[in-house]
PDB file of N, CA and C in Angstrom:
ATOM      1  N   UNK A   1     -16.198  10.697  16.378  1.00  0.00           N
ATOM      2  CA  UNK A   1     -15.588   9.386  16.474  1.00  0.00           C
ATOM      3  C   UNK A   1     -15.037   9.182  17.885  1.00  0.00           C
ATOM      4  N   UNK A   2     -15.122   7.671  17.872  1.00  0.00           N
ATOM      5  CA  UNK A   2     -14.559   7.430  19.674  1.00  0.00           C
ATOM      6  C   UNK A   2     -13.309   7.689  19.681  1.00  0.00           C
ATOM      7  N   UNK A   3     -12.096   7.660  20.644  1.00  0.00           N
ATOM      8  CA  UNK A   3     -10.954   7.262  20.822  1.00  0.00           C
ATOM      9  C   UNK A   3     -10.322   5.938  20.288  1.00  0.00           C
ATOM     10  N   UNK A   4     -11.351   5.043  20.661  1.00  0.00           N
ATOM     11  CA  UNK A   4     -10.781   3.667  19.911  1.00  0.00           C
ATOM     12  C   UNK A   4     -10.758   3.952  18.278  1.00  0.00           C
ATOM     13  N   UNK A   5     -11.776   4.335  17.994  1.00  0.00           N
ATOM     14  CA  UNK A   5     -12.019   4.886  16.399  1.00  0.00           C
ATOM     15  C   UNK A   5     -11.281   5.216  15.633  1.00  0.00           C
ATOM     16  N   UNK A   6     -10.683   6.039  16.177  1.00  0.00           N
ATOM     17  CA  UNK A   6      -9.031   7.496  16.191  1.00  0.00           C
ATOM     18  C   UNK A   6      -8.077   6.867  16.210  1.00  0.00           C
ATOM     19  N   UNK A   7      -7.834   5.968  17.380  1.00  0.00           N
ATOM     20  CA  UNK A   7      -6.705   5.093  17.074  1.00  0.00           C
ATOM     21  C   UNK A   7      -6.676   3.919  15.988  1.00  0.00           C
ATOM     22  N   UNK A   8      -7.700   3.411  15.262  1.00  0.00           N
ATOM     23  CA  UNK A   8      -7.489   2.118  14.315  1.00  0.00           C
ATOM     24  C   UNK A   8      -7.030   3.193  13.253  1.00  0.00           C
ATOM     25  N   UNK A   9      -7.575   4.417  12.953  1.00  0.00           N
ATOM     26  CA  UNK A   9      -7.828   4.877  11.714  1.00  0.00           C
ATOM     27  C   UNK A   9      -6.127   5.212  11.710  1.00  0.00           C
ATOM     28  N   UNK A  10      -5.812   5.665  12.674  1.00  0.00           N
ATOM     29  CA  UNK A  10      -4.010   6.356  12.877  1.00  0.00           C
ATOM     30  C   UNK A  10      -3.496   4.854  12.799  1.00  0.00           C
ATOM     31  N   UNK A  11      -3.524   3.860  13.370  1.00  0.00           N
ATOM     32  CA  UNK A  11      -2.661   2.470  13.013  1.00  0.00           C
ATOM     33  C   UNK A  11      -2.489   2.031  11.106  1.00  0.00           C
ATOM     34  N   UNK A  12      -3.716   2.171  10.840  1.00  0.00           N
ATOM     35  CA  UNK A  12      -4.262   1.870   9.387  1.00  0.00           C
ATOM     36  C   UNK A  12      -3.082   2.956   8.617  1.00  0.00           C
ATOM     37  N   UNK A  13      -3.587   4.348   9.090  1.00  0.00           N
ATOM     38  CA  UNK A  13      -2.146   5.302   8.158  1.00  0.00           C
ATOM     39  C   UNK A  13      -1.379   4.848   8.261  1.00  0.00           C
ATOM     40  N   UNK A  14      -0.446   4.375   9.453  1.00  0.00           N
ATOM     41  CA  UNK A  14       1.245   4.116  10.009  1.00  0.00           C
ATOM     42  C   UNK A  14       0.963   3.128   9.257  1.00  0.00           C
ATOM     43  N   UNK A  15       0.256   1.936   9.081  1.00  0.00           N
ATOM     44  CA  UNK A  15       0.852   0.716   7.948  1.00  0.00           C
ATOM     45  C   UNK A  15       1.002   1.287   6.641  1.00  0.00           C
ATOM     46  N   UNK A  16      -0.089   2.443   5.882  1.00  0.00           N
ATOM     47  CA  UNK A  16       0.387   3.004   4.479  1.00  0.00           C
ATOM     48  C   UNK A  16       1.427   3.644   4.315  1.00  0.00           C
ATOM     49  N   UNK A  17       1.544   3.790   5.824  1.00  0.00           N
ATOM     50  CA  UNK A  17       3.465   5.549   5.768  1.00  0.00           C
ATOM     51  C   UNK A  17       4.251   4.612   5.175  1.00  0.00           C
ATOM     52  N   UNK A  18       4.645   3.099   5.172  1.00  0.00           N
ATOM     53  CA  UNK A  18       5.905   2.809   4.745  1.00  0.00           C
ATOM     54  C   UNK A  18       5.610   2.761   3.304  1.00  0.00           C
ATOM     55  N   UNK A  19       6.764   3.091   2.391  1.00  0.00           N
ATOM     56  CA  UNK A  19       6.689   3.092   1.434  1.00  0.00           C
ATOM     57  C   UNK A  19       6.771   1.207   0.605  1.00  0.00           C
ATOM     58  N   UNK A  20       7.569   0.741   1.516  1.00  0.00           N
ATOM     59  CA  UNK A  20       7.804  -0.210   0.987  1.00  0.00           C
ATOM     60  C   UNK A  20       6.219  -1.307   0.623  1.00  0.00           C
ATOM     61  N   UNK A  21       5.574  -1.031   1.847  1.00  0.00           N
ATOM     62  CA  UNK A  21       4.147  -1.850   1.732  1.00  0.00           C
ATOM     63  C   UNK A  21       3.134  -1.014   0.696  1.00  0.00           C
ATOM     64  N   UNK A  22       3.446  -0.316   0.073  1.00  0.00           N
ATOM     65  CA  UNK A  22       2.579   1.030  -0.747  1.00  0.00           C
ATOM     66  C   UNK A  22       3.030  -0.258  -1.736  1.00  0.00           C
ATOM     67  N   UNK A  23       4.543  -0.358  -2.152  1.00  0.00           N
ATOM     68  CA  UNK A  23       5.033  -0.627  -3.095  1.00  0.00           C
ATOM     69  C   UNK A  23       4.445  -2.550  -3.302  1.00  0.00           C
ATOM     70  N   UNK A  24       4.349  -2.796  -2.552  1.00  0.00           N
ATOM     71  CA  UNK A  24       3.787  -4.440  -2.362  1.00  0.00           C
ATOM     72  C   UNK A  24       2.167  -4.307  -2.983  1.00  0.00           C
ATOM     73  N   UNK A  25       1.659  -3.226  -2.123  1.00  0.00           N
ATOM     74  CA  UNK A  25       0.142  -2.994  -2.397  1.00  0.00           C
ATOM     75  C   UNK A  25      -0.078  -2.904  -4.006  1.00  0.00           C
ATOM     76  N   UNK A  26       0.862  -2.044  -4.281  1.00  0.00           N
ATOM     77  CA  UNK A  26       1.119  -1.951  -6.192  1.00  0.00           C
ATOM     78  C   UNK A  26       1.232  -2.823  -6.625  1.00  0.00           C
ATOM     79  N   UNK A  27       2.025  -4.049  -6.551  1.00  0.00           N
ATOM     80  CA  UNK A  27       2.297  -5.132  -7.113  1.00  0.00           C
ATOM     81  C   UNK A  27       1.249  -5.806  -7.177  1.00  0.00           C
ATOM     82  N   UNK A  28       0.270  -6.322  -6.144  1.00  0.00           N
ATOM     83  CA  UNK A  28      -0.815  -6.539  -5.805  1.00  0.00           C
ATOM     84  C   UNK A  28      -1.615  -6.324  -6.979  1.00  0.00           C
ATOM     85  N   UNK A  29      -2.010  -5.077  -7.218  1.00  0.00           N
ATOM     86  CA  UNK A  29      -3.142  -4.348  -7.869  1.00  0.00           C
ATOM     87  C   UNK A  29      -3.613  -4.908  -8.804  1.00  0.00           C
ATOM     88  N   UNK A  30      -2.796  -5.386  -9.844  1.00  0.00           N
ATOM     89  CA  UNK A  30      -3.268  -6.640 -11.032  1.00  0.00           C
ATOM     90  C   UNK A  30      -3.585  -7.633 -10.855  1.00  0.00           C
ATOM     91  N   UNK A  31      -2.970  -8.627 -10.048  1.00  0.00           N
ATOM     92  CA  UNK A  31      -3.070 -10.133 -10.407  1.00  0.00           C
ATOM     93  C   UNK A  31      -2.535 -10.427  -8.925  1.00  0.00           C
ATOM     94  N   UNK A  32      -2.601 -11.844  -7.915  1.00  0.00           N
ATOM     95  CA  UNK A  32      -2.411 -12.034  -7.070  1.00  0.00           C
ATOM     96  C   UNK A  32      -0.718 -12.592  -7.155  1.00  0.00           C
ATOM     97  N   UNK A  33       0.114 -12.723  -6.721  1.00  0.00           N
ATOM     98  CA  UNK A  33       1.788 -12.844  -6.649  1.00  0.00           C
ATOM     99  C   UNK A  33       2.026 -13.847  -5.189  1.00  0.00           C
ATOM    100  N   UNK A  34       2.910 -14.331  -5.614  1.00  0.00           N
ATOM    101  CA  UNK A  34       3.387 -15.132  -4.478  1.00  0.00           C
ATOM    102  C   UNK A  34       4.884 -14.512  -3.851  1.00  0.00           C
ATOM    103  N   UNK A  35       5.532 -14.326  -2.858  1.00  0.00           N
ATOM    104  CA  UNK A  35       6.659 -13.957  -2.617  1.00  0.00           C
ATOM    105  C   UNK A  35       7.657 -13.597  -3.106  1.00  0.00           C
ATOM    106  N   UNK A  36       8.055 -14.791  -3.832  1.00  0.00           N
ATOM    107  CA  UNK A  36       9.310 -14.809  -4.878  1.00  0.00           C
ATOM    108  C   UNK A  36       9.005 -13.669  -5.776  1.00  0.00           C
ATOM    109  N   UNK A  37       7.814 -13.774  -6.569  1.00  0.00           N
ATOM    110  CA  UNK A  37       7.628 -13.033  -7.253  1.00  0.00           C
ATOM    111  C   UNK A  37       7.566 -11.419  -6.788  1.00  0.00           C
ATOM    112  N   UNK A  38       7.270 -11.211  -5.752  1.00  0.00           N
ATOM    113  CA  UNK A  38       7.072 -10.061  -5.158  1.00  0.00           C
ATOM    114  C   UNK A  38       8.117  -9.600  -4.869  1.00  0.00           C
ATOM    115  N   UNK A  39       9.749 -10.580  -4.127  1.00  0.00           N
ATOM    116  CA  UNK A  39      10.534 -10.256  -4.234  1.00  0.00           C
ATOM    117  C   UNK A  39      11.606  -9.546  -5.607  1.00  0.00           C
ATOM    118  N   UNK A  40      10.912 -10.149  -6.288  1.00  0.00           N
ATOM    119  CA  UNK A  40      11.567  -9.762  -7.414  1.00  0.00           C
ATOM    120  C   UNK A  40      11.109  -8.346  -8.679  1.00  0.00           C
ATOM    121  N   UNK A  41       9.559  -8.544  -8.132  1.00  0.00           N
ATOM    122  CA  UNK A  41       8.862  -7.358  -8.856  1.00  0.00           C
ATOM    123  C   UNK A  41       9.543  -5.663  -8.282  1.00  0.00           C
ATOM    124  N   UNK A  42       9.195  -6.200  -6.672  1.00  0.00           N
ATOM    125  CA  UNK A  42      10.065  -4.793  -6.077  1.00  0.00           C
ATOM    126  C   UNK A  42      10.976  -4.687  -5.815  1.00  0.00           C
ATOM    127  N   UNK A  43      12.314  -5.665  -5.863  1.00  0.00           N
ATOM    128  CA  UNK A  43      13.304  -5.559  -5.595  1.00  0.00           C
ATOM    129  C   UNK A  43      13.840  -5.453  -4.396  1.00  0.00           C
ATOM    130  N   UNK A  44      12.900  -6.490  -3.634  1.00  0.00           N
ATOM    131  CA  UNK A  44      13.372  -6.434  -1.998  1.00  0.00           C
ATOM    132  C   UNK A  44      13.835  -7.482  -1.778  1.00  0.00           C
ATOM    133  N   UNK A  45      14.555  -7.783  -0.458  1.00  0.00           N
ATOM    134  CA  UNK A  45      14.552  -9.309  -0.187  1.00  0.00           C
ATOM    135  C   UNK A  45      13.363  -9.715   0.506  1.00  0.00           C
ATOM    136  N   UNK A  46      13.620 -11.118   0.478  1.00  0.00           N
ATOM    137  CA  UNK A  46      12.739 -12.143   0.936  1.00  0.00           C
ATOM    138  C   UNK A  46      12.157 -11.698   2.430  1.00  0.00           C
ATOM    139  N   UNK A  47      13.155 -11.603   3.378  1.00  0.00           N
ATOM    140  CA  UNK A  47      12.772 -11.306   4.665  1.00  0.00           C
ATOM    141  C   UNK A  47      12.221 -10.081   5.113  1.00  0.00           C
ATOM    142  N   UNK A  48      12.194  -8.939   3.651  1.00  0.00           N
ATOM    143  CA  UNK A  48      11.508  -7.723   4.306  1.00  0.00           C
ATOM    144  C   UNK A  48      10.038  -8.058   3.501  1.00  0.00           C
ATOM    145  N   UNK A  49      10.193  -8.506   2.368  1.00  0.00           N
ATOM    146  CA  UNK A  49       8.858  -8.722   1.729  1.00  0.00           C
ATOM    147  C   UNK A  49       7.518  -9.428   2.910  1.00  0.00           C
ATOM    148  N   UNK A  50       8.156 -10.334   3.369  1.00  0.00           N
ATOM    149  CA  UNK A  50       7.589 -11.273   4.234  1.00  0.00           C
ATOM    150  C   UNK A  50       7.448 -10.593   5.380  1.00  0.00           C
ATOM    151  N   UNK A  51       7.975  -9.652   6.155  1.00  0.00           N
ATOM    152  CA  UNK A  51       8.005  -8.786   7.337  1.00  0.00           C
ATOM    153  C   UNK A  51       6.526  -7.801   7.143  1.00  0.00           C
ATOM    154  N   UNK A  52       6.748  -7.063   5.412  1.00  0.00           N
ATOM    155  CA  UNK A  52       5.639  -6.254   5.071  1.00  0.00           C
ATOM    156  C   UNK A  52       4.456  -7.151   4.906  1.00  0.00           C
ATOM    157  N   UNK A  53       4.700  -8.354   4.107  1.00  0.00           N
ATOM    158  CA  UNK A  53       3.253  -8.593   3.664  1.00  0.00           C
ATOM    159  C   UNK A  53       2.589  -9.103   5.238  1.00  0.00           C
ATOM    160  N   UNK A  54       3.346  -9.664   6.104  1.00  0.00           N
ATOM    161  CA  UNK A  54       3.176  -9.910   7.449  1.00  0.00           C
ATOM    162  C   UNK A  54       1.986  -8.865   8.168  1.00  0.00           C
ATOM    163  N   UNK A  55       2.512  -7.566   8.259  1.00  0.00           N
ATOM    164  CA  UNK A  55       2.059  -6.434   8.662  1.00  0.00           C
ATOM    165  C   UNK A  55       0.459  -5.865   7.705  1.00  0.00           C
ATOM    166  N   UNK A  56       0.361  -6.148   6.580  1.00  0.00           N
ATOM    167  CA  UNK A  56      -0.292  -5.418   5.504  1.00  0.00           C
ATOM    168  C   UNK A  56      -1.833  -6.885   6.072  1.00  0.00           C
ATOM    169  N   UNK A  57      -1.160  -8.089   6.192  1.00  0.00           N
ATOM    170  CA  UNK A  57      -2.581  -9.362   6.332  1.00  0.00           C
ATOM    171  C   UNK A  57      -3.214  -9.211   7.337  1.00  0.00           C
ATOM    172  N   UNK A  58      -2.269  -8.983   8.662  1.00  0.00           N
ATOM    173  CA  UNK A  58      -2.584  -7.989  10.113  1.00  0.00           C
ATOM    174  C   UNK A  58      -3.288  -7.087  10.017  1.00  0.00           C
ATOM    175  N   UNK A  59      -3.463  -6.409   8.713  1.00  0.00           N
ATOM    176  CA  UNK A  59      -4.389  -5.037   8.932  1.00  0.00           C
ATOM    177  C   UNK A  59      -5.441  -5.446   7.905  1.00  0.00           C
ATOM    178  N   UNK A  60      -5.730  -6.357   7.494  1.00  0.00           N
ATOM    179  CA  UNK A  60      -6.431  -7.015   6.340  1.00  0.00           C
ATOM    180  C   UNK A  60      -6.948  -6.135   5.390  1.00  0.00           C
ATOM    181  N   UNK A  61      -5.265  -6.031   4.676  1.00  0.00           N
ATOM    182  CA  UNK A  61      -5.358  -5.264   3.224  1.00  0.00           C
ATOM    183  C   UNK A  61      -4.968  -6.836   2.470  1.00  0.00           C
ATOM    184  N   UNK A  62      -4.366  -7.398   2.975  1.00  0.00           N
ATOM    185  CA  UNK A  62      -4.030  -8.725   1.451  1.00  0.00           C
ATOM    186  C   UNK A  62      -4.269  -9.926   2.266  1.00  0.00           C
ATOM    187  N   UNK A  63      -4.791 -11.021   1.787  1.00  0.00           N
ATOM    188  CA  UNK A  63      -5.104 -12.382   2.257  1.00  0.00           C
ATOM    189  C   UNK A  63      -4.395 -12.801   1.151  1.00  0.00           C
ATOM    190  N   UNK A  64      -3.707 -14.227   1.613  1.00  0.00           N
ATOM    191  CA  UNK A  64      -3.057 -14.869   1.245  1.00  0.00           C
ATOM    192  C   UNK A  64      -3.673 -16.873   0.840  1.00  0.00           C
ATOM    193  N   UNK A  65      -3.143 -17.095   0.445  1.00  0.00           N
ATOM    194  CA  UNK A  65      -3.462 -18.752   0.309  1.00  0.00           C
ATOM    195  C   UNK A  65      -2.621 -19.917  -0.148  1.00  0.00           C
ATOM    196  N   UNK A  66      -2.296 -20.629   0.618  1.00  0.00           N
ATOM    197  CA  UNK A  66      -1.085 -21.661  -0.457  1.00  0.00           C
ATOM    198  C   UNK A  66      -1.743 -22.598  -1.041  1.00  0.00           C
ATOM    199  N   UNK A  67      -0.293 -22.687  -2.223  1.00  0.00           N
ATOM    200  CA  UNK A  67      -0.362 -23.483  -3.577  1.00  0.00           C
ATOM    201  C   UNK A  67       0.756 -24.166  -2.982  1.00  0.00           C
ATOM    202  N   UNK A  68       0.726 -25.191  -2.641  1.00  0.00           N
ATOM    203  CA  UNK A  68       1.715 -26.236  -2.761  1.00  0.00           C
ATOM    204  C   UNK A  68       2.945 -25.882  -1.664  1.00  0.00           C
ATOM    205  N   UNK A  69       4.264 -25.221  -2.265  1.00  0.00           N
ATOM    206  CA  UNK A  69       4.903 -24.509  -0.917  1.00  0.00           C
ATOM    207  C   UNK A  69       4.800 -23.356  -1.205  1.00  0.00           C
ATOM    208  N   UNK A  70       4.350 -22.728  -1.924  1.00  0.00           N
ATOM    209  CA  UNK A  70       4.054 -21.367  -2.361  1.00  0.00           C
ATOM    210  C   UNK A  70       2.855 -20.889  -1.558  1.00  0.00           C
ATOM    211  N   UNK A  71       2.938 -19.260  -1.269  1.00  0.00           N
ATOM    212  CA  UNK A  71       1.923 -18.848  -0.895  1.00  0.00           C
ATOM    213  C   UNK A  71       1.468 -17.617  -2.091  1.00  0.00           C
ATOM    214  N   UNK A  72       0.459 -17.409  -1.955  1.00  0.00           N
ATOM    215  CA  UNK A  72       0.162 -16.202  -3.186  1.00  0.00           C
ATOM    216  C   UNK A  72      -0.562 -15.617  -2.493  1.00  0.00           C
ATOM    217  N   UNK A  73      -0.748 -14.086  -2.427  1.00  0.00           N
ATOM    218  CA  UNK A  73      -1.090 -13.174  -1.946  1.00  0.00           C
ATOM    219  C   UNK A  73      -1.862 -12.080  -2.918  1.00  0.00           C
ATOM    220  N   UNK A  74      -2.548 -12.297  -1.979  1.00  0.00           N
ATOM    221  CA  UNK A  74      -3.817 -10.698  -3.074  1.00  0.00           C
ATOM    222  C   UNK A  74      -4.259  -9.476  -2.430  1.00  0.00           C
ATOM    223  N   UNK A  75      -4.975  -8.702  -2.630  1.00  0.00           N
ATOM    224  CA  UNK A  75      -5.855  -7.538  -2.491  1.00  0.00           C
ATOM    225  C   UNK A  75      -6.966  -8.418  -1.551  1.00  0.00           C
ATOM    226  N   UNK A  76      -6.784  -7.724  -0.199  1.00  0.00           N
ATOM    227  CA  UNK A  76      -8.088  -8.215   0.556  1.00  0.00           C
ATOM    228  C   UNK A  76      -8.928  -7.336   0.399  1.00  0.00           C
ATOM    229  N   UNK A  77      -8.962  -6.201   0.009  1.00  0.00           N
ATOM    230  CA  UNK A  77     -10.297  -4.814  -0.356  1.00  0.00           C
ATOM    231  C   UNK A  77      -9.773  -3.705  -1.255  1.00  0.00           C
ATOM    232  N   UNK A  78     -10.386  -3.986  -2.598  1.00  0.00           N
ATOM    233  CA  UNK A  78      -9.643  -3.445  -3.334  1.00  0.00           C
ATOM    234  C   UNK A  78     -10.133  -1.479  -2.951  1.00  0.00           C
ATOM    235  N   UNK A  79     -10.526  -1.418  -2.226  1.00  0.00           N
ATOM    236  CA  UNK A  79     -11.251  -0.044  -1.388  1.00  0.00           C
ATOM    237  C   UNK A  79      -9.585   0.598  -1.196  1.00  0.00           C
ATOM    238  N   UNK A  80      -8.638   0.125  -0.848  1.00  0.00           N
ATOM    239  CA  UNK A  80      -7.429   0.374  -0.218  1.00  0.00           C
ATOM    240  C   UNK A  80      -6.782   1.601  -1.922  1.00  0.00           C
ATOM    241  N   UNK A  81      -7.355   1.271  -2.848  1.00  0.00           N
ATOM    242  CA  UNK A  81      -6.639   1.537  -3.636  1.00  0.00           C
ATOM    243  C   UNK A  81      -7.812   3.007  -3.998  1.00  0.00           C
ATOM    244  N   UNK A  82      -8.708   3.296  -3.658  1.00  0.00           N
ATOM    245  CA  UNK A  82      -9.383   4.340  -3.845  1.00  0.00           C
ATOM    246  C   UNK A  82      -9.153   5.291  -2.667  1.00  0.00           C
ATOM    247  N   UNK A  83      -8.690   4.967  -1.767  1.00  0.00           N
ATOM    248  CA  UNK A  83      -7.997   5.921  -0.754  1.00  0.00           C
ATOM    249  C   UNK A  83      -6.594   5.905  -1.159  1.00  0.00           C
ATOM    250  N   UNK A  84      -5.936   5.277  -1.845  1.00  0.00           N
ATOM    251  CA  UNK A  84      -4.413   5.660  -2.710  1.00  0.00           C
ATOM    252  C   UNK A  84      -4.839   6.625  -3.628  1.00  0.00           C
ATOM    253  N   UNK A  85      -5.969   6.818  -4.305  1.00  0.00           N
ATOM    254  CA  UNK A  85      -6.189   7.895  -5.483  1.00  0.00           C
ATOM    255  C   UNK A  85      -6.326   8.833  -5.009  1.00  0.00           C
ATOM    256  N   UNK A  86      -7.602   9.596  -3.746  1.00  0.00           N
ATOM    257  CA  UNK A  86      -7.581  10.397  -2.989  1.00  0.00           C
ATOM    258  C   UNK A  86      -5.878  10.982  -2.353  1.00  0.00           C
ATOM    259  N   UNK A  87      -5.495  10.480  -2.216  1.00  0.00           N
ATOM    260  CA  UNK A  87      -4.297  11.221  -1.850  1.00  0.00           C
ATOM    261  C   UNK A  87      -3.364  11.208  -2.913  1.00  0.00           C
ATOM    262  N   UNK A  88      -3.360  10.357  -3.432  1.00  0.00           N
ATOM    263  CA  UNK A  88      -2.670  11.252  -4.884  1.00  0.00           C
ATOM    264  C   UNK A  88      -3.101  12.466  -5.266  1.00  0.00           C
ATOM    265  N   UNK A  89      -4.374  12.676  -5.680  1.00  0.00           N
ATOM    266  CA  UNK A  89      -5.434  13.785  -6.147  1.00  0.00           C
ATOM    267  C   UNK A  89      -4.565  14.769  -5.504  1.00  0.00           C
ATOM    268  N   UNK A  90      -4.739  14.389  -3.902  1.00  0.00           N
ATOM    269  CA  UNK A  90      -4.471  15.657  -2.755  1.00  0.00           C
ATOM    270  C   UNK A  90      -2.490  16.462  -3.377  1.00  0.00           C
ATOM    271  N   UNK A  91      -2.435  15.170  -3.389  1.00  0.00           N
ATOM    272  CA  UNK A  91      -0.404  15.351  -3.702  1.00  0.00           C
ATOM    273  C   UNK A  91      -0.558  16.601  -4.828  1.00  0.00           C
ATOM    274  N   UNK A  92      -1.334  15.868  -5.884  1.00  0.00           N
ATOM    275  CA  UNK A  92      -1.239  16.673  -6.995  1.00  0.00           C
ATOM    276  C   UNK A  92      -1.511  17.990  -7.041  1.00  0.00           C
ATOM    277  N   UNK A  93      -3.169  18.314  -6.613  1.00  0.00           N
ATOM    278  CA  UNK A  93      -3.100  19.407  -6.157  1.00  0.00           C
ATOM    279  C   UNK A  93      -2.172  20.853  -5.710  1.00  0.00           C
ATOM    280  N   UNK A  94      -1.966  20.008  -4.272  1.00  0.00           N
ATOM    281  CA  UNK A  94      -0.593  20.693  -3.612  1.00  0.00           C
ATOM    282  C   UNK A  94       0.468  20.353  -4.791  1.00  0.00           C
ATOM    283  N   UNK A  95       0.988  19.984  -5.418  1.00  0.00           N
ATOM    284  CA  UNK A  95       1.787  20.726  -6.548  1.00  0.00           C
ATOM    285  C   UNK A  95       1.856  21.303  -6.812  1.00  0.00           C
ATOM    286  N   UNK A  96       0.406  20.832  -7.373  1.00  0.00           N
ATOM    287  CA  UNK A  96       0.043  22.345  -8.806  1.00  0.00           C
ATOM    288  C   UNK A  96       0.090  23.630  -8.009  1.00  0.00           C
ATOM    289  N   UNK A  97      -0.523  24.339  -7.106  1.00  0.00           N
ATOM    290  CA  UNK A  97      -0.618  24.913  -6.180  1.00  0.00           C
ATOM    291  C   UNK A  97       0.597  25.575  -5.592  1.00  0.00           C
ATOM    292  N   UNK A  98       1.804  24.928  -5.603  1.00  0.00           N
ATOM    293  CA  UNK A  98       2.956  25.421  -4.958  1.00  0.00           C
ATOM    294  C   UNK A  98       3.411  25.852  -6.867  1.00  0.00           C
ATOM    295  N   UNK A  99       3.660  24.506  -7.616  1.00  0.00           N
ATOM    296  CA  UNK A  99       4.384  25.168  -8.777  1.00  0.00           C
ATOM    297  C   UNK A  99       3.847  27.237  -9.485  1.00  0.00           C
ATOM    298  N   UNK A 100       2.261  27.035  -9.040  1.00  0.00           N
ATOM    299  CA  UNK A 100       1.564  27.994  -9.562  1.00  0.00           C
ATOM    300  C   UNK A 100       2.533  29.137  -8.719  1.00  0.00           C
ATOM    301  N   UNK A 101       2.746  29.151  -7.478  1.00  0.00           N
ATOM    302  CA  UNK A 101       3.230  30.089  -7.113  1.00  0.00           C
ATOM    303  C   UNK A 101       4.346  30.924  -7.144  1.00  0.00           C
ATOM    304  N   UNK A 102       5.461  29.506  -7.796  1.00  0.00           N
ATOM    305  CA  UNK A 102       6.956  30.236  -8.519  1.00  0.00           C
ATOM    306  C   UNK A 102       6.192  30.446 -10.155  1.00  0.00           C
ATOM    307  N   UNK A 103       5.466  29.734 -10.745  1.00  0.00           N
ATOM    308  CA  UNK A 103       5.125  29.776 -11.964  1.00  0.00           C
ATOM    309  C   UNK A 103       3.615  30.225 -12.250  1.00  0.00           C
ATOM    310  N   UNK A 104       3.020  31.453 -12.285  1.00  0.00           N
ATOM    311  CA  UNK A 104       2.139  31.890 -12.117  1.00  0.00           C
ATOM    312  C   UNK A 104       1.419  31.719 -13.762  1.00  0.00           C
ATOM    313  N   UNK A 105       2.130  31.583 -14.787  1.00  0.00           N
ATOM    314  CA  UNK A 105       1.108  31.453 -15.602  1.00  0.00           C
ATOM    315  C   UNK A 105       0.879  29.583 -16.030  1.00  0.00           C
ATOM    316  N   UNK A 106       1.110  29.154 -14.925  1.00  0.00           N
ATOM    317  CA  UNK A 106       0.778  27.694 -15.317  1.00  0.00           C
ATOM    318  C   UNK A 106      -0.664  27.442 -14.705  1.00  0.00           C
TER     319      UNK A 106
END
């Protein structure tokens, strides 16, 4: 891979490191949500919701569209969520793996 290559793929992680946009991406996953609602599903305010989903359309994981004064927001590639399973898998793993080692007959 090029350098430029290396760097989108490392920008793309740093937008998944925050937890809070993981947590938006979740909300996402079912049905498309508009702000309010998003504010309220995760329990953020308004101005960080809008800061993340800001950052997450920038990297075109969610496209958005307005309804009236509402905007509603979705899953721009639902691909985003099969690289969330892969590293779960990985998490789990390394669990199991560490628990095995204080707990050997698990």
């Amino acid at each position: 891979m090029s350098a430029a290559e290396l760097a989108a793929i490392s920008r793309l992680f740093a937008v998944l490191s925050e937890p809070s946009r993981l947590a938006l991406l979740q909300a996402l996953h079912s049905s498309p949500l508009t702000v309010s609602e998003l504010v309220e599903f995760c329990d953020m305010k308004q101005a960080n919701v809008s800061k993340h989903l800001a950052v997450l359309h920038d990297h075109h994981l969610v496209k958005r569209r307005r309804e009236g004064i509402s905007v509603r927001y979705q899953i721009a590639d639902p691909m985003i969520f099969s690289l969330c399973n892969l590293v779960c898998g990985k998490i789990k793993r390394d669990t199991q793996c560490a628990a095995a080692l204080f707990h050997p007959e698990i």
